[in-house]
Protein backbone atom coordinates (compact mmCIF):
# COMPACT_ATOMS: atom_id res chain seq x y z
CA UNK A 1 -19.91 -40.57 -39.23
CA UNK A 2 -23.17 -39.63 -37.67
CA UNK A 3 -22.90 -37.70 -34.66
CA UNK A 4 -25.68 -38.21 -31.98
CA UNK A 5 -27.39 -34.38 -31.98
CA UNK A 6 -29.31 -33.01 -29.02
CA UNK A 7 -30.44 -29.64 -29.01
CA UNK A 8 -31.79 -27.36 -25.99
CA UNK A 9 -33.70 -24.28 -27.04
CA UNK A 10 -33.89 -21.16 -25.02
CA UNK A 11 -37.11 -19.09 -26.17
CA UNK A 12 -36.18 -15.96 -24.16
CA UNK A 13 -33.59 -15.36 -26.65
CA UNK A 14 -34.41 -17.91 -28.97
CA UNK A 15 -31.19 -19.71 -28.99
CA UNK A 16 -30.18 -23.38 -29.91
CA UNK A 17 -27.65 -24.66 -28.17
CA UNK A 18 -26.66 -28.38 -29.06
CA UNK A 19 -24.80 -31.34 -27.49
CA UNK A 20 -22.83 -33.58 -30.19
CA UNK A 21 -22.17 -36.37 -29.01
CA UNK A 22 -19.48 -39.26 -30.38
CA UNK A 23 -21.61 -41.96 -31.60
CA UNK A 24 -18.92 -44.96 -30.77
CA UNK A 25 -18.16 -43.34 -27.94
CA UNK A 26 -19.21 -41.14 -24.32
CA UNK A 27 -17.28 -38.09 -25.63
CA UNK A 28 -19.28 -34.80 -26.65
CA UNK A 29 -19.07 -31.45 -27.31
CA UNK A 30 -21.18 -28.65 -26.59
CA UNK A 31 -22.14 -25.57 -29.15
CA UNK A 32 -23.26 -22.32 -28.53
CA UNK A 33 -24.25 -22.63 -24.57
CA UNK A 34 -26.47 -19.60 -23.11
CA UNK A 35 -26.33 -17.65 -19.73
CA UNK A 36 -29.78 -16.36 -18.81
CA UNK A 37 -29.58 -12.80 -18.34
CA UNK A 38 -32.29 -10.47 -17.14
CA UNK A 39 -31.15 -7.01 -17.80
CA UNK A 40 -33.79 -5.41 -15.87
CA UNK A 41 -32.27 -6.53 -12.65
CA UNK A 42 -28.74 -7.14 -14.26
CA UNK A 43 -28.67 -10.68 -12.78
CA UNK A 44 -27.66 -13.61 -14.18
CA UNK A 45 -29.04 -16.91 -13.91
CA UNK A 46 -27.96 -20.72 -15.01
CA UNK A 47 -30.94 -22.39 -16.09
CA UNK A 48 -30.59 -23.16 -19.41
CA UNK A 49 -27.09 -24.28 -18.65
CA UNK A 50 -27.82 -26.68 -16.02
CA UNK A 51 -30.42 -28.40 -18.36
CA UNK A 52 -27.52 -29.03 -19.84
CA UNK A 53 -25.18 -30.09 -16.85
CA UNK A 54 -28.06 -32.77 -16.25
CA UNK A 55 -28.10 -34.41 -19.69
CA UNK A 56 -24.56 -34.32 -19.85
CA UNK A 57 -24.37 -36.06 -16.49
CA UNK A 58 -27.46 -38.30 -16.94
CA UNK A 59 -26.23 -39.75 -20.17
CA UNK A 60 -22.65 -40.21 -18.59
CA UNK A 61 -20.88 -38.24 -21.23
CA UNK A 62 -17.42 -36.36 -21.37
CA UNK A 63 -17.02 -33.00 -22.30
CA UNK A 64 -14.24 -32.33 -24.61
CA UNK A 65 -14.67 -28.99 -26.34
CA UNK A 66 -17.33 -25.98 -25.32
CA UNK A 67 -17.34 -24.60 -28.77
CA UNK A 68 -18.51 -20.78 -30.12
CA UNK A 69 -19.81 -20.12 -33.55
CA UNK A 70 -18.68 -16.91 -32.94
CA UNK A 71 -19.45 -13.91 -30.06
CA UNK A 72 -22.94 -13.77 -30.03
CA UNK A 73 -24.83 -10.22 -29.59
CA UNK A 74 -28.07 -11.45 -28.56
CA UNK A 75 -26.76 -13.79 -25.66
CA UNK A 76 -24.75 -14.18 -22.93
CA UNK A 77 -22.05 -17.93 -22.93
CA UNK A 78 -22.32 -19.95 -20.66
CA UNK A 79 -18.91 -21.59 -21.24
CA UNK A 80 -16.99 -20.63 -18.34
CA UNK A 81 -19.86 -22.15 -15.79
CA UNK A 82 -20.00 -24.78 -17.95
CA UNK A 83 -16.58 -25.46 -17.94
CA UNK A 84 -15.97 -25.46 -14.14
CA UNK A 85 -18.38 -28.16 -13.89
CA UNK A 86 -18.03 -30.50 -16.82
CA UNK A 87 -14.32 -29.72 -17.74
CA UNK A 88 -13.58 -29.33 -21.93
CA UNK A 89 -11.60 -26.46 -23.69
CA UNK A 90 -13.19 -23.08 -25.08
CA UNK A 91 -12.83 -22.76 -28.68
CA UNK A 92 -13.79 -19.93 -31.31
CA UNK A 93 -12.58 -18.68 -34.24
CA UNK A 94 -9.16 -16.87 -34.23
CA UNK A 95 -10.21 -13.39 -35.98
CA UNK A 96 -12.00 -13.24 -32.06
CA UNK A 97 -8.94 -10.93 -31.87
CA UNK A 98 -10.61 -8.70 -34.35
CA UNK A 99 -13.98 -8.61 -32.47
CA UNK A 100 -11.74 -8.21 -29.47
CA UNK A 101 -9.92 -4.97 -30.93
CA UNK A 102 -13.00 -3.46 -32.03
CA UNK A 103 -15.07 -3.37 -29.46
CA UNK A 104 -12.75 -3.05 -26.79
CA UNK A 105 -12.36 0.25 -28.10
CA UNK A 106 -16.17 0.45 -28.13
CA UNK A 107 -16.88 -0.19 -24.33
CA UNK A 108 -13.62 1.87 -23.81
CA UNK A 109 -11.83 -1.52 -21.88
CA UNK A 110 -8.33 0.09 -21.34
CA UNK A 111 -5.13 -1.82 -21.48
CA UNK A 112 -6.05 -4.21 -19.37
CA UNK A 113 -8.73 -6.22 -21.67
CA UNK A 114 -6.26 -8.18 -23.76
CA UNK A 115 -6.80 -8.25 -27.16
CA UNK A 116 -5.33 -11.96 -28.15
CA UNK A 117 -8.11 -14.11 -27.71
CA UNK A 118 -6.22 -15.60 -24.68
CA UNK A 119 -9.74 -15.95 -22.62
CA UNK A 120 -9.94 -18.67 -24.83
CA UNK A 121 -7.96 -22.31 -24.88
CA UNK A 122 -8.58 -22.80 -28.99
CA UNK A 123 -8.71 -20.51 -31.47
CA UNK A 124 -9.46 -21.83 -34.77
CA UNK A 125 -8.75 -20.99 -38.40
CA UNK A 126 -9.95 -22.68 -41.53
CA UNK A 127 -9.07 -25.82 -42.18
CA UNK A 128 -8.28 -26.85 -38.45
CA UNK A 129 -9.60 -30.29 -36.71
CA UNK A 130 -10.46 -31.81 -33.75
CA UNK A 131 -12.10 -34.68 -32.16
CA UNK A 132 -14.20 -35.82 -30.23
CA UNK A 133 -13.53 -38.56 -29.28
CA UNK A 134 -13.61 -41.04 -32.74
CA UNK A 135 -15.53 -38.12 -33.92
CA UNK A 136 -13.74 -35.83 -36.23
CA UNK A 137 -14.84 -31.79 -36.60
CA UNK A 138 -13.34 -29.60 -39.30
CA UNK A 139 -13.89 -26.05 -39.21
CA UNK A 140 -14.58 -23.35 -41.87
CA UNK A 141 -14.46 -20.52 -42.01
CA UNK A 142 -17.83 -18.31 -42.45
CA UNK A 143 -17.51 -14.37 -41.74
CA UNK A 144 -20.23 -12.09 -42.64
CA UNK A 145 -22.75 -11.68 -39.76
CA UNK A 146 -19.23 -11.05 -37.72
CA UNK A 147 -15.50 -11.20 -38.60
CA UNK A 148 -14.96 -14.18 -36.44
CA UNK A 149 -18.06 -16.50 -37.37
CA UNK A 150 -16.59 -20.55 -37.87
CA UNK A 151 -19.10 -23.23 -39.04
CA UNK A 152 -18.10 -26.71 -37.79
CA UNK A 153 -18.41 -29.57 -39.71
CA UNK A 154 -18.74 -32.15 -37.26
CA UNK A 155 -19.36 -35.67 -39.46
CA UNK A 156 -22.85 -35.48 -41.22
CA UNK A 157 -23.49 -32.45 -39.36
CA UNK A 158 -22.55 -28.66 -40.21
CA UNK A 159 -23.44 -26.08 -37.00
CA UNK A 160 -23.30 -22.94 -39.25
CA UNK A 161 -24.12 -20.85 -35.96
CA UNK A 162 -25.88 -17.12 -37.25
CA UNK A 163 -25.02 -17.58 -41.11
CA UNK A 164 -27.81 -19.63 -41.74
CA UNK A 165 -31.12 -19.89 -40.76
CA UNK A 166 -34.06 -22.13 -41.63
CA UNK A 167 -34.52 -22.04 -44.75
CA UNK A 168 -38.19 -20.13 -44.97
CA UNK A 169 -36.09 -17.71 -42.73
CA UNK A 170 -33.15 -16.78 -44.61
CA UNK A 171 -29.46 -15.63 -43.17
CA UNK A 172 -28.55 -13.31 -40.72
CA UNK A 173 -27.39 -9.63 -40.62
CA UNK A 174 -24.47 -7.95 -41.53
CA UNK A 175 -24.85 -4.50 -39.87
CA UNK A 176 -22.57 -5.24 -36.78
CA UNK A 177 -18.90 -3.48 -36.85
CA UNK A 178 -17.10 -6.08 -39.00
CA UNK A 179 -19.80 -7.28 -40.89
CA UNK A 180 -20.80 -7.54 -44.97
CA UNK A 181 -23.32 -9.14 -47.26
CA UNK A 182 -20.85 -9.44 -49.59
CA UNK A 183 -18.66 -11.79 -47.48
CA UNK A 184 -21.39 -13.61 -46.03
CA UNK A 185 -22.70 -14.66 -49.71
CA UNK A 186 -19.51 -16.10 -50.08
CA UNK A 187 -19.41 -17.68 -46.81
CA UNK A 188 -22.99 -19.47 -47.66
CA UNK A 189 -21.79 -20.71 -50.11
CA UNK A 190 -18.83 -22.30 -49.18
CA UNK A 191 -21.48 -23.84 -46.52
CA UNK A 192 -23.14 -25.05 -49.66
CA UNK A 193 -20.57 -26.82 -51.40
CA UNK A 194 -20.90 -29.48 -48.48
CA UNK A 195 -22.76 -32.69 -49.60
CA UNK A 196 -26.58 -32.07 -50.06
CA UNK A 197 -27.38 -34.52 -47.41
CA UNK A 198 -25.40 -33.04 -44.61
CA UNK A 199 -27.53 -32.18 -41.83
CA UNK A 200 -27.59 -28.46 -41.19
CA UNK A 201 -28.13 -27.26 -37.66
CA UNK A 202 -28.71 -23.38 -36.70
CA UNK A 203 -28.03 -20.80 -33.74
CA UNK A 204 -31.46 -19.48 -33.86
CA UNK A 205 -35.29 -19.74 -35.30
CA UNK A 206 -37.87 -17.33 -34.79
CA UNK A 207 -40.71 -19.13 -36.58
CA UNK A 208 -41.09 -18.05 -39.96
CA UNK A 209 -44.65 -16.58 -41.10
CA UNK A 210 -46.88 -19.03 -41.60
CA UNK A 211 -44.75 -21.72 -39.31
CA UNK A 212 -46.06 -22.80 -35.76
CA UNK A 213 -43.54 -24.77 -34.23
CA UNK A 214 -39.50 -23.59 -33.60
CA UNK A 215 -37.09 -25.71 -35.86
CA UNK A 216 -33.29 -25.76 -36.09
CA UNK A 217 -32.31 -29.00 -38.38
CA UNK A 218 -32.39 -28.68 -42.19
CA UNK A 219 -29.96 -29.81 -45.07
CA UNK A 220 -27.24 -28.43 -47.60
CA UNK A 221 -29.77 -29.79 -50.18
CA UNK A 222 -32.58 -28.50 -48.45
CA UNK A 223 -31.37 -24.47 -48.07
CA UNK A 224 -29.91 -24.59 -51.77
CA UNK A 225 -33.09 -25.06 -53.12
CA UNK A 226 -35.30 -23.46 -50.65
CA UNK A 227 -33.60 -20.54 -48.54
CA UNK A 228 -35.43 -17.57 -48.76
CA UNK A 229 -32.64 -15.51 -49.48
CA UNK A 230 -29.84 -17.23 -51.02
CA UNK A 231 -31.92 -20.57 -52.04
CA UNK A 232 -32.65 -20.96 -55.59
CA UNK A 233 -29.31 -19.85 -57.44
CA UNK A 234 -29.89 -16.12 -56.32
CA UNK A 235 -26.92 -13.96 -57.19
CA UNK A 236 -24.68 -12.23 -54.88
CA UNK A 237 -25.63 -8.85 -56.27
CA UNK A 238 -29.41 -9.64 -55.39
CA UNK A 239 -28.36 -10.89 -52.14
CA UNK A 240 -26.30 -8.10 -51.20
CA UNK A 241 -29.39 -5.46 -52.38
CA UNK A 242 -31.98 -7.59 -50.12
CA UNK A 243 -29.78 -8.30 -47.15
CA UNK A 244 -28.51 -3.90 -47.33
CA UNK A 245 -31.77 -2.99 -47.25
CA UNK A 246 -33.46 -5.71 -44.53
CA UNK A 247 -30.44 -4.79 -42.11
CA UNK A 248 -31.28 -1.20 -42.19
CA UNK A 249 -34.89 -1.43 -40.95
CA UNK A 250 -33.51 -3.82 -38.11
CA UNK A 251 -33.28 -2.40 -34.38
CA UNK A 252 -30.33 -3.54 -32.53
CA UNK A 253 -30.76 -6.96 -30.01
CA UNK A 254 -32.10 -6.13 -26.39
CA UNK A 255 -28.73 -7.76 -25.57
CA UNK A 256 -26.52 -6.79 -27.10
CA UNK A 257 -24.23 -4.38 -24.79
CA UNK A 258 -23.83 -6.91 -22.12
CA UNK A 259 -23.62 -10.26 -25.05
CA UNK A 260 -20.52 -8.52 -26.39
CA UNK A 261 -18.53 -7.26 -23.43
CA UNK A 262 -18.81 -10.77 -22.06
CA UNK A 263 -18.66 -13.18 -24.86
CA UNK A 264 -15.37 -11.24 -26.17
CA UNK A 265 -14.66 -12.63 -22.91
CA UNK A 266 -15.21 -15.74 -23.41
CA UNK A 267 -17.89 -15.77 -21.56
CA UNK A 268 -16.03 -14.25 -17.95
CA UNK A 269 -17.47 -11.44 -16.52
CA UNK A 270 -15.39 -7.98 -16.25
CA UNK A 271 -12.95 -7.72 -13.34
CA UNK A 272 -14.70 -6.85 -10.17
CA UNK A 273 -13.93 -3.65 -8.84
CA UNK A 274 -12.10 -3.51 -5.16
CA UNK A 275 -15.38 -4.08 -3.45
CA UNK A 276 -15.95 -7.15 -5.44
CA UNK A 277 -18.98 -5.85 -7.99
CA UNK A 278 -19.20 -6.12 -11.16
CA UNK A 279 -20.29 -3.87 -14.11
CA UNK A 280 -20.99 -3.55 -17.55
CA UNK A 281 -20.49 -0.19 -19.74
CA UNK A 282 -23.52 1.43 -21.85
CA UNK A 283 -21.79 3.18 -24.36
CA UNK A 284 -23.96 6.40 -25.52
CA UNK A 285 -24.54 6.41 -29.38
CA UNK A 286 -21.87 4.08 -30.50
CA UNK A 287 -23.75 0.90 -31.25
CA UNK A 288 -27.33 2.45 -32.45
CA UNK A 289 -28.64 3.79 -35.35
């Protein structure tokens, strides 16, 4: 089946989000959702998410699942908001309780923060399904850039979230706590045992050297021959010696502190204090370099 894909790209943080929509149908899902966040101020904003609210609502559709590839460092969800107003379940993968474990530790969360992905309604492991509506999703597996990173196979399409980028761009990094270039070769190319013609869609694009415009839809056949990094039949030894040494000149997302103590979250903010605020922990040379 062909699902109906819409994507809404948010420059500031160069983030696709997508709404996949049943094509026999009014049911949809929505991937990856963002919550604009200027850290300057510390407030939060919902414009990218109510571009979103008004398609959904213009095009009369029905939300069914609010999906994560995984917990994203370089942007805040927008599921819960998103949620409230459109209705749908929260799913991610179930090693979330990993990404949970380890950086609640990190930001130093207490007893409180539970650790059992229960800020989430779905927690998926490979080989799970779902639907939407006629539509049916099937969901892999894909660590590497984090422990909990799912790619889901949703008819023609495969929404391989941070695993995969365009293919003059490459893959994405392995540095974070649970990461490894050795795992994510494998994940790729588990990615790349689906048909050649299955439509790829990505989490991000920063416009490749030499590219003008953003892009976000490619194909299995298309990053098997082409990818910059894995295309081509490269081994996983020369993958894991490229991606090693890229990762360690990279500096850490601008977002990353707040991105992970809310997306472990499921998007939710901390628990006000008695006076109602709320606030995010910096950890002091934990997550740098």
């Amino acid at each position: 089946m062909h699902p109906v894909v819409t994507a809404f790209f948010d420059e500031p943080t160069n983030t696709i989000s997508y709404v996949v929509k049943d094509p026999t149908g009014s049911s949809c899902a929505i991937i990856d959702s963002v919550l604009d966040f200027d850290y300057s101020s510390g407030h939060t904003d919902t414009e990218s998410a109510d571009e979103i609210i008004a398609f959904v609502e213009k095009e009369g559709l029905k939300v069914e699942w609010i999906l994560e590839t995984h917990v994203h460092a370089d942007h805040l969800s927008a599921a819960p908001y998103l949620q409230q107003r459109l209705g749908g379940k929260i799913g991610i993968g179930e090693k979330i309780t990993v990404v949970q474990d380890t950086f609640g530790k990190v930001f130093n969360e207490g007893t409180e923060f539970q650790r059992d992905g229960s800020q989430f309604d779905k927690l998926y492991v490979e080989g799970d399904s779902f639907h939407i509506g006629q539509l049916r999703g099937d969901v892999l597996h894909t660590p590497g850039h984090t422990p909990a990173c799912l790619t889901y196979v949703i008819g023609d399409a495969a929404f391989v979230g941070d695993t995969l980028f365009m293919p003059d761009f490459g893959t994405a990094r392995c540095d974070f706590p649970g990461g490894s270039s050795e795992t994510m070769y494998e994940s790729v190319q588990k990615i790349l045992s689906l048909p050649d013609a299955t439509r790829i869609f990505v989490g991000h694009d920063y416009k490749a050297p030499g590219r003008d415009e953003y892009a976000w839809e490619t194909t299995v056949g298309e990053q098997k021959e082409k990818n910059v990094h894995v295309g081509g039949g490269k081994s996983k030894e020369e993958f894991v010696t490229m991606r090693d040494a890229r990762d360690a000149t990279l500096a850490m997302p601008k977002l990353i502190i707040p991105s992970l103590q809310v997306n472990m979250r499921a998007g939710n903010m901390p628990e006000p204090d008695a006076q109602g605020d709320v606030f995010l922990k910096v950890p002091v040379n934990k997550l740098g370099k």
